[in-house]
Protein backbone atom coordinates (compact mmCIF):
# COMPACT_ATOMS: atom_id res chain seq x y z
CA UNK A 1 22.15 91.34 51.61
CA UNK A 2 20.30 89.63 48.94
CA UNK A 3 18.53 90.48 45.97
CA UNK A 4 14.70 88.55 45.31
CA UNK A 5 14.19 88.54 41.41
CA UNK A 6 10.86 87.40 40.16
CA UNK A 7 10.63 85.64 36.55
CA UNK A 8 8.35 85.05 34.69
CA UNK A 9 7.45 83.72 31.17
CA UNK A 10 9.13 87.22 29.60
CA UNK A 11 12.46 85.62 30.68
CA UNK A 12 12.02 82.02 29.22
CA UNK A 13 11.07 84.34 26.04
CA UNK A 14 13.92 86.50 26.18
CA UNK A 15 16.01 83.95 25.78
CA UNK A 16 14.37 83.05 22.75
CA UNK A 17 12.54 79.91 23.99
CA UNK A 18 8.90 78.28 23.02
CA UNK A 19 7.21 79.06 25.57
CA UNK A 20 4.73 81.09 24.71
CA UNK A 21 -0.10 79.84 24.23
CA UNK A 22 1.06 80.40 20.84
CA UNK A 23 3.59 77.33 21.07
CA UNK A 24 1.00 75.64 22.88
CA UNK A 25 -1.52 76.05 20.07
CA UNK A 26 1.17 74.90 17.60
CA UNK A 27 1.86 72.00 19.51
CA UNK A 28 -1.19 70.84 19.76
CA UNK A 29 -1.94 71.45 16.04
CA UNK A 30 0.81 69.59 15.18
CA UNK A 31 -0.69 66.17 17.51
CA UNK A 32 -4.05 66.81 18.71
CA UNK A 33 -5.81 69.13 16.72
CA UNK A 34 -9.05 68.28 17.99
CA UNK A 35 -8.08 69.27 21.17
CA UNK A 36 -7.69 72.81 20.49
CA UNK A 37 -11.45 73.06 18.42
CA UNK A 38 -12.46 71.57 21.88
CA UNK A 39 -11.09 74.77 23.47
CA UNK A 40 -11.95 77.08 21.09
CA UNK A 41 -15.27 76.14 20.39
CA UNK A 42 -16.33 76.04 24.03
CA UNK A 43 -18.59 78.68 24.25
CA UNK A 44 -18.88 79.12 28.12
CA UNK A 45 -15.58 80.34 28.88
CA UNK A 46 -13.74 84.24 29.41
CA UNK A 47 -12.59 84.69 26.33
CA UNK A 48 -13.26 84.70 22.90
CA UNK A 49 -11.86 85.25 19.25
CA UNK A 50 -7.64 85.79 19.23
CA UNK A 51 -7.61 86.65 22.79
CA UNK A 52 -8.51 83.39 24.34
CA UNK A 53 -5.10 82.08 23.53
CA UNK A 54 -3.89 85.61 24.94
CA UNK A 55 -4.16 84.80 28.62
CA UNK A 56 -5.21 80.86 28.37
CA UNK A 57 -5.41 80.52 32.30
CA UNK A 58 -7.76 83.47 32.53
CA UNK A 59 -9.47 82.13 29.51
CA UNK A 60 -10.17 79.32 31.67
CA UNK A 61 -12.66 80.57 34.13
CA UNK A 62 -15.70 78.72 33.39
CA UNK A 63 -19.25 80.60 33.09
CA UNK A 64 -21.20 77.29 35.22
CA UNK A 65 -23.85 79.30 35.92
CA UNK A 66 -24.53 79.90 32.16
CA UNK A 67 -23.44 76.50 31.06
CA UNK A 68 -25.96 74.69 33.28
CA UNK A 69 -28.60 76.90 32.10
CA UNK A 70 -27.93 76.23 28.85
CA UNK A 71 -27.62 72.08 29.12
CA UNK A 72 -30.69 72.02 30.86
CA UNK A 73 -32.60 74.30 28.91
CA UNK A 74 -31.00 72.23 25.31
CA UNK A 75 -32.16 69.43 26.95
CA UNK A 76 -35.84 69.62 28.76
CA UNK A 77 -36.80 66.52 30.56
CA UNK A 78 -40.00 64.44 28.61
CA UNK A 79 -41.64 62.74 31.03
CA UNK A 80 -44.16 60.98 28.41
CA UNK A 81 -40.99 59.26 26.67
CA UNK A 82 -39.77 55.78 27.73
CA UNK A 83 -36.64 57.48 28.47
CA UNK A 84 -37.15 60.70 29.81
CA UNK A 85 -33.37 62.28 29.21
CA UNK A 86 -31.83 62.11 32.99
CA UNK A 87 -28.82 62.34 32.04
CA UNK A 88 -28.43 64.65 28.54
CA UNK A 89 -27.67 67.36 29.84
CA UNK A 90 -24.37 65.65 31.73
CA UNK A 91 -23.70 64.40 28.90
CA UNK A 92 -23.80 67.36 27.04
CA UNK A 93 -21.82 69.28 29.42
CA UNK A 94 -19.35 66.46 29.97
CA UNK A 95 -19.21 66.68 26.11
CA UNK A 96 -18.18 70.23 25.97
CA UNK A 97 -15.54 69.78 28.93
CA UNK A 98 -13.98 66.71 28.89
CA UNK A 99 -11.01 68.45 27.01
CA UNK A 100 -9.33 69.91 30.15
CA UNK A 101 -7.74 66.61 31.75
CA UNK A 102 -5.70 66.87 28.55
CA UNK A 103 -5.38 70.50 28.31
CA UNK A 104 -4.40 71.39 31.65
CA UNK A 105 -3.00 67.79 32.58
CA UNK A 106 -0.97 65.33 30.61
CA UNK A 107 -0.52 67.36 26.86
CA UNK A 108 0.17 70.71 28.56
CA UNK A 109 3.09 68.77 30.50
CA UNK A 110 3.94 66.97 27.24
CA UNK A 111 4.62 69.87 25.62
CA UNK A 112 6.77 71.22 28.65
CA UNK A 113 8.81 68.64 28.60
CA UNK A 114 9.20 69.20 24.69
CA UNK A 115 11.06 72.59 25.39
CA UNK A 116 14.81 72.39 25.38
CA UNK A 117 16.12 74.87 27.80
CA UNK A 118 19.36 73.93 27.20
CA UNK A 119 18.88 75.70 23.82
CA UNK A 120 18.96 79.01 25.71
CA UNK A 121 22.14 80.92 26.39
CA UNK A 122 23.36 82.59 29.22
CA UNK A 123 22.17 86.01 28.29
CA UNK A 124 21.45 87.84 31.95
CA UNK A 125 24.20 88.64 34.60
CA UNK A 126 22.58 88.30 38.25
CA UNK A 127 23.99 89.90 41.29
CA UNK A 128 25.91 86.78 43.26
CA UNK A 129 23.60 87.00 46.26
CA UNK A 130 20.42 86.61 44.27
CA UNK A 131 17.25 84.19 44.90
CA UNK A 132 14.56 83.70 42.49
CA UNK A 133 10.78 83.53 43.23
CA UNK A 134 9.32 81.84 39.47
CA UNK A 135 6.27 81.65 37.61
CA UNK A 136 7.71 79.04 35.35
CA UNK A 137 8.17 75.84 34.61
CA UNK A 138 10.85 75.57 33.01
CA UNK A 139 14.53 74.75 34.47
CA UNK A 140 16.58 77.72 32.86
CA UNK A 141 18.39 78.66 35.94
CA UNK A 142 18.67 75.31 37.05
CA UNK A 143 20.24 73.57 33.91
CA UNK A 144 21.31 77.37 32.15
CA UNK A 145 22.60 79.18 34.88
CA UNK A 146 23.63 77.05 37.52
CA UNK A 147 21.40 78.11 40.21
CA UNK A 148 21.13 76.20 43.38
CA UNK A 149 17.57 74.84 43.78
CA UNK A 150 17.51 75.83 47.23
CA UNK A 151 17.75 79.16 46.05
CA UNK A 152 14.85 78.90 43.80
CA UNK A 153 10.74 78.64 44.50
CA UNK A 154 8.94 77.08 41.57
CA UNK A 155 5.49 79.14 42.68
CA UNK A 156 3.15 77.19 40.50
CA UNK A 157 5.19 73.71 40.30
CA UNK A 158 8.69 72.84 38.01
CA UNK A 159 8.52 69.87 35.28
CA UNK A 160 11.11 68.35 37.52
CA UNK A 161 8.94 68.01 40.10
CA UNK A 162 6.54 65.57 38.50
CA UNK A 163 6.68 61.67 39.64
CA UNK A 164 6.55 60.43 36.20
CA UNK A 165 6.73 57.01 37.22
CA UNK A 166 3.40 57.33 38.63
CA UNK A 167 1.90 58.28 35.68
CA UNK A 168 -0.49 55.87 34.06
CA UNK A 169 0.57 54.85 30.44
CA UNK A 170 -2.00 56.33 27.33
CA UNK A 171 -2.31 56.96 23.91
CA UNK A 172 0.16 59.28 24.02
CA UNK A 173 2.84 56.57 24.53
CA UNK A 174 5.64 58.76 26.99
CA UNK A 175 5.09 57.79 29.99
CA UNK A 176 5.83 54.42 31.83
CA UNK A 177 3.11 51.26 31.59
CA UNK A 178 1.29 51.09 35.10
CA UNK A 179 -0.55 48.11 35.73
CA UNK A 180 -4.29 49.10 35.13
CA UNK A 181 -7.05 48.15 37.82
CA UNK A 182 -8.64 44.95 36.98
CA UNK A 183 -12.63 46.67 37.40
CA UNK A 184 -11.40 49.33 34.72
CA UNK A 185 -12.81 48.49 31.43
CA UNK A 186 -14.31 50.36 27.96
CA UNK A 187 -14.35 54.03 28.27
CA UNK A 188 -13.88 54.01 31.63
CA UNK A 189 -10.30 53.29 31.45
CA UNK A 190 -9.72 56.39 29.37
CA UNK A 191 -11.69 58.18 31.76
CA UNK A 192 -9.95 56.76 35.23
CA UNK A 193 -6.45 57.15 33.68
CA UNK A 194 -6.84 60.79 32.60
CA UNK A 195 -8.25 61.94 35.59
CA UNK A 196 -5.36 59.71 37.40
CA UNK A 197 -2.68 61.43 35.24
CA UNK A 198 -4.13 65.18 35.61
CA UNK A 199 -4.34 64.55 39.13
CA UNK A 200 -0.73 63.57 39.49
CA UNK A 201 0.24 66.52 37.21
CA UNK A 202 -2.12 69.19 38.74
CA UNK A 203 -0.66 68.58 42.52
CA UNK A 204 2.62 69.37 41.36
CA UNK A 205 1.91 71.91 37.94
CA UNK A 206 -0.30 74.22 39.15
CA UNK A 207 -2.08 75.88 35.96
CA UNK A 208 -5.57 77.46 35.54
CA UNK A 209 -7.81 80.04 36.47
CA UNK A 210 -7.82 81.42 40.13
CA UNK A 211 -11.42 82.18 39.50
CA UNK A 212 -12.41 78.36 39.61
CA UNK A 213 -13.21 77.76 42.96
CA UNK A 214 -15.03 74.18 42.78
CA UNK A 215 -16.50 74.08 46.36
CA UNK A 216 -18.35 78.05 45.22
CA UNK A 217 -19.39 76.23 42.26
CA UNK A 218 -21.54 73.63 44.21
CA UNK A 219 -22.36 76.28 46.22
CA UNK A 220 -23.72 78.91 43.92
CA UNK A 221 -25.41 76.14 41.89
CA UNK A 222 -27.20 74.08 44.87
CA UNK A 223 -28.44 77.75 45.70
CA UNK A 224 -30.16 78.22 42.63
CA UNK A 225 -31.08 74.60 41.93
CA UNK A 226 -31.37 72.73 45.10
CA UNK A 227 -35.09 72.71 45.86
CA UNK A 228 -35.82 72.06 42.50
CA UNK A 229 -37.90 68.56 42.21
CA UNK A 230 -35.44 66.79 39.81
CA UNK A 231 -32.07 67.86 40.94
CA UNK A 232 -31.10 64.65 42.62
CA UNK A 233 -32.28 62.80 39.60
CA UNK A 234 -30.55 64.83 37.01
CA UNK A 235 -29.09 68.24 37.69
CA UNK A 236 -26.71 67.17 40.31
CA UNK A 237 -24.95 65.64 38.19
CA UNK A 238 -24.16 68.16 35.92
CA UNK A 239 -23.53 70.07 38.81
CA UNK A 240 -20.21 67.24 39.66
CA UNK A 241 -19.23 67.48 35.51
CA UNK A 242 -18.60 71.65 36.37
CA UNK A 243 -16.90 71.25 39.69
CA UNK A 244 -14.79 68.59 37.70
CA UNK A 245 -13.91 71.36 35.00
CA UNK A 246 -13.14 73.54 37.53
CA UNK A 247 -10.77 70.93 39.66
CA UNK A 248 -8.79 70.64 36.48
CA UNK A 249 -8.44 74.10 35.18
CA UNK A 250 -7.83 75.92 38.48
CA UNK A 251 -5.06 77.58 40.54
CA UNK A 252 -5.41 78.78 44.28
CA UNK A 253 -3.03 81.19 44.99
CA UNK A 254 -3.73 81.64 48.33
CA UNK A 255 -2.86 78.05 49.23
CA UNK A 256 0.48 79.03 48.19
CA UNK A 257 1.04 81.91 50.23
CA UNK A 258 2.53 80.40 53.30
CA UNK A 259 5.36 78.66 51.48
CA UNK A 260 5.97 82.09 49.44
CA UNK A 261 6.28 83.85 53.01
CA UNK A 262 8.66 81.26 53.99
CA UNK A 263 11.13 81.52 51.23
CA UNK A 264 10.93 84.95 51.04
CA UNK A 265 11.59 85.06 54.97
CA UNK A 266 14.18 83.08 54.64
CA UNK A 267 16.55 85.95 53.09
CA UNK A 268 17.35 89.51 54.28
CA UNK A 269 16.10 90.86 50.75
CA UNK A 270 16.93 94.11 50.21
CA UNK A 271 16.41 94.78 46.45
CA UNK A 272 13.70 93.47 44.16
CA UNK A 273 13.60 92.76 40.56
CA UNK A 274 10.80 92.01 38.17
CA UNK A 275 11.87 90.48 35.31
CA UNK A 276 8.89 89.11 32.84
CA UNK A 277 6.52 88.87 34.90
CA UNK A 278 2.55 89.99 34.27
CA UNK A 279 2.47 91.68 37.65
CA UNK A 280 -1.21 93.11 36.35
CA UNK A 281 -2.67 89.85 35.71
CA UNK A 282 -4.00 86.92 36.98
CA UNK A 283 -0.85 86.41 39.40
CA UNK A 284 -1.43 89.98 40.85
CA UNK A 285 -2.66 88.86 44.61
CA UNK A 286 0.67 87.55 45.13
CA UNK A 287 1.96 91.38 44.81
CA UNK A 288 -0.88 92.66 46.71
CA UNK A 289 -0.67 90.28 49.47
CA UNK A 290 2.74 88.90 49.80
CA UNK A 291 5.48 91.14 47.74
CA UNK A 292 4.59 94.40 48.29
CA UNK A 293 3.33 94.27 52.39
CA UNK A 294 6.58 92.26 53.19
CA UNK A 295 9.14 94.58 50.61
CA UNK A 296 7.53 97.62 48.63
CA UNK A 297 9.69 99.48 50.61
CA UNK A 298 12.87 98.13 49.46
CA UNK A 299 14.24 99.50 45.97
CA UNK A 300 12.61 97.74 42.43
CA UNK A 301 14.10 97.18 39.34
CA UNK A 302 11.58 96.35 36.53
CA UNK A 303 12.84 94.77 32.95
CA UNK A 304 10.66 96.02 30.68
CA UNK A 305 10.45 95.85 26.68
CA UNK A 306 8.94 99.48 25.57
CA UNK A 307 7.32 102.25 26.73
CA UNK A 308 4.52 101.21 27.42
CA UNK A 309 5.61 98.35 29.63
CA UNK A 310 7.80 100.77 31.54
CA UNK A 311 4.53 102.98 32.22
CA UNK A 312 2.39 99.90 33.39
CA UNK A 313 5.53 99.12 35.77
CA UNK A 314 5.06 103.17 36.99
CA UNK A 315 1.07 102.93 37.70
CA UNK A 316 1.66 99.40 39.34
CA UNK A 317 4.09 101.04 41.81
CA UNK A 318 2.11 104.13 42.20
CA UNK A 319 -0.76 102.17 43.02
CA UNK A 320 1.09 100.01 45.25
CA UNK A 321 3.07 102.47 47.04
CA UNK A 322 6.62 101.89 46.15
CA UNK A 323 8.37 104.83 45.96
CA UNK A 324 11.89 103.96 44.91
CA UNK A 325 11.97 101.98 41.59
CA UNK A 326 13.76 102.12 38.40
CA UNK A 327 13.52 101.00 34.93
CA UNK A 328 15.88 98.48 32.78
CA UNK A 329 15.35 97.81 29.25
CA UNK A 330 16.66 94.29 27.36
CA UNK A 331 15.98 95.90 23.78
CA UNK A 332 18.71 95.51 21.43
CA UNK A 333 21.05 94.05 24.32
CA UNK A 334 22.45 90.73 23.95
CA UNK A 335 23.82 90.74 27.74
CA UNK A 336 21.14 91.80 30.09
CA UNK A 337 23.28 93.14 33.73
CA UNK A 338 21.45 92.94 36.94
CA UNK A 339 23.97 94.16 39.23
CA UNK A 340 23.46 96.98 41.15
CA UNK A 341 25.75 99.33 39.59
CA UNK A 342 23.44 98.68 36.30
CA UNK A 343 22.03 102.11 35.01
CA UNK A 344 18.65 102.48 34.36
CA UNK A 345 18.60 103.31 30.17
CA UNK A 346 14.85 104.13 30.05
């Protein structure tokens, strides 16, 4: 029999690790400052004030609808004028985005890699027969605890996994020179090599908002704009700088759902545990369509810091149906035991 435990970024925390959009912020403070004005000041995104740093990936969803109004309407086409403004509001909108290669591409893995794992201790005693489904990307129970990768699946991607060889050398200095196409030149290498790194990055790191579905962008937005007279001559274009946001700063879930089956399949689980993980947020359809309709009826074990996280973990199962679940808290422990015979101190 085997027990499935699902971590998230509560475990890479509780073991006192940076890994927190706070430690992002700081890190880019500390060597791109600009970069996080860029974010912040973005005015067509979920959140705003002290919460957009709360939940960055949901932060991410882009308002295009709004935005496109807005760049078009900032910049009205004048026909009398030698040069009538085609392309301003691209360039206004390409102005506003063209943060997110960085910020979801090569500085977020940066400051991945910057995290030491091996500064964490072995702090949490798992049952022997345990696999791990994770939300991270960190390697703490690859290079911490010993775990076999074969029984781990890095849901959203593992720094590890990242062909840094194939990364194209930038301003940022860490990653080896590739020789650069000879018809890239001026801004457009910049431009090329970004999009080259994110892309490499974003097929293996998956992080963003689910919500940024490029292909419902186009959709939604040739709807609306399609018959007008200018949009081949100037709105279409914006219409590619949004999709391009949205390539950059999203995460399908669903495309991962097979593989998640799989692994999951691959066991005769008979015991979940929860340790970490934001089960109510954006990472919730994986619960509602793969954990709970394949094992809410085996017994769950949720790690939880107070109260009140104890009482989200009780509507969650309520709502989901799972009947036989316990509590286990890691406050004031230094050794945090996940064997079965562990009470539940809640």
């Amino acid at each position: 029999m085997t027990t499935l435990v699902i971590v998230g970024n509560g475990f890479d925390r509780f073991h006192e690790l940076p890994t927190g959009y706070e430690n992002y912020r700081a890190f880019l403070l500390s060597n791109y400052a600009r970069l996080v004005d860029d974010f912040e000041c973005f005015t067509f995104l979920d959140n705003d004030g002290p919460e957009r740093w709360s939940d960055v990936e949901k932060t991410l969803t882009l308002a295009y609808e709004e935005c496109l109004e807005d760049a078009l309407g900032s910049y009205p086409l004048d026909l009398s004028a030698d040069n009538p403004g085609w392309n301003d509001p691209t360039i206004c909108i390409e102005g506003q985005t063209g943060f997110i290669n960085d910020f979801t591409g090569e500085l977020f893995f940066r400051w991945l890699l910057s995290v030491d794992v091996m500064q964490a201790e072995n702090e949490v005693v798992f049952p022997s027969d345990s696999v791990f489904v994770t939300y991270n990307y960190t390697t703490v129970l690859e290079d911490v605890y010993g775990v076999s990768k074969s029984r781990i699946f890095h849901i959203h991607g593992s720094v590890d996994d990242v062909e840094r060889d194939a990364l194209l050398r930038n301003d940022y200095g860490t990653v080896p020179a590739v020789v650069i196409p000879d018809d890239w030149d001026g801004m457009d290498v910049k431009i090329a090599r970004d999009e080259h790194n994110q892309s490499e990055i974003s097929s293996v790191i998956q992080f963003g908002s689910p919500y940024n579905d490029p292909i419902q962008v186009r959709r939604d937005l040739e709807k609306r704009y399609g018959r007008e007279d200018f949009y081949g001559a100037m709105i279409e274009t914006c219409v590619a700088a949004l999709e391009r946001f949205c390539e950059a700063a999203s995460k399908c879930l669903s495309r991962n759902y097979k593989a998640l089956e799989e692994f999951v399949g691959r066991w005769n689980i008979d015991r979940v545990v929860v340790f970490g993980h934001s089960f109510d947020s954006v990472d919730r359809p994986y619960y509602e369509d793969i954990f709970v309709p394949l094992l809410g009826d085996r017994p769950w074990t949720f790690i939880v810091y107070s109260d009140k996280g104890a009482q989200k973990a009780e509507d969650f199962c309520f709502e989901a149906g799972i009947s036989d679940f316990a509590f286990l808290s890691d406050k004031n422990k230094s050794v945090v035991d996940l064997r079965r015979s562990a009470p539940d101190d809640l």
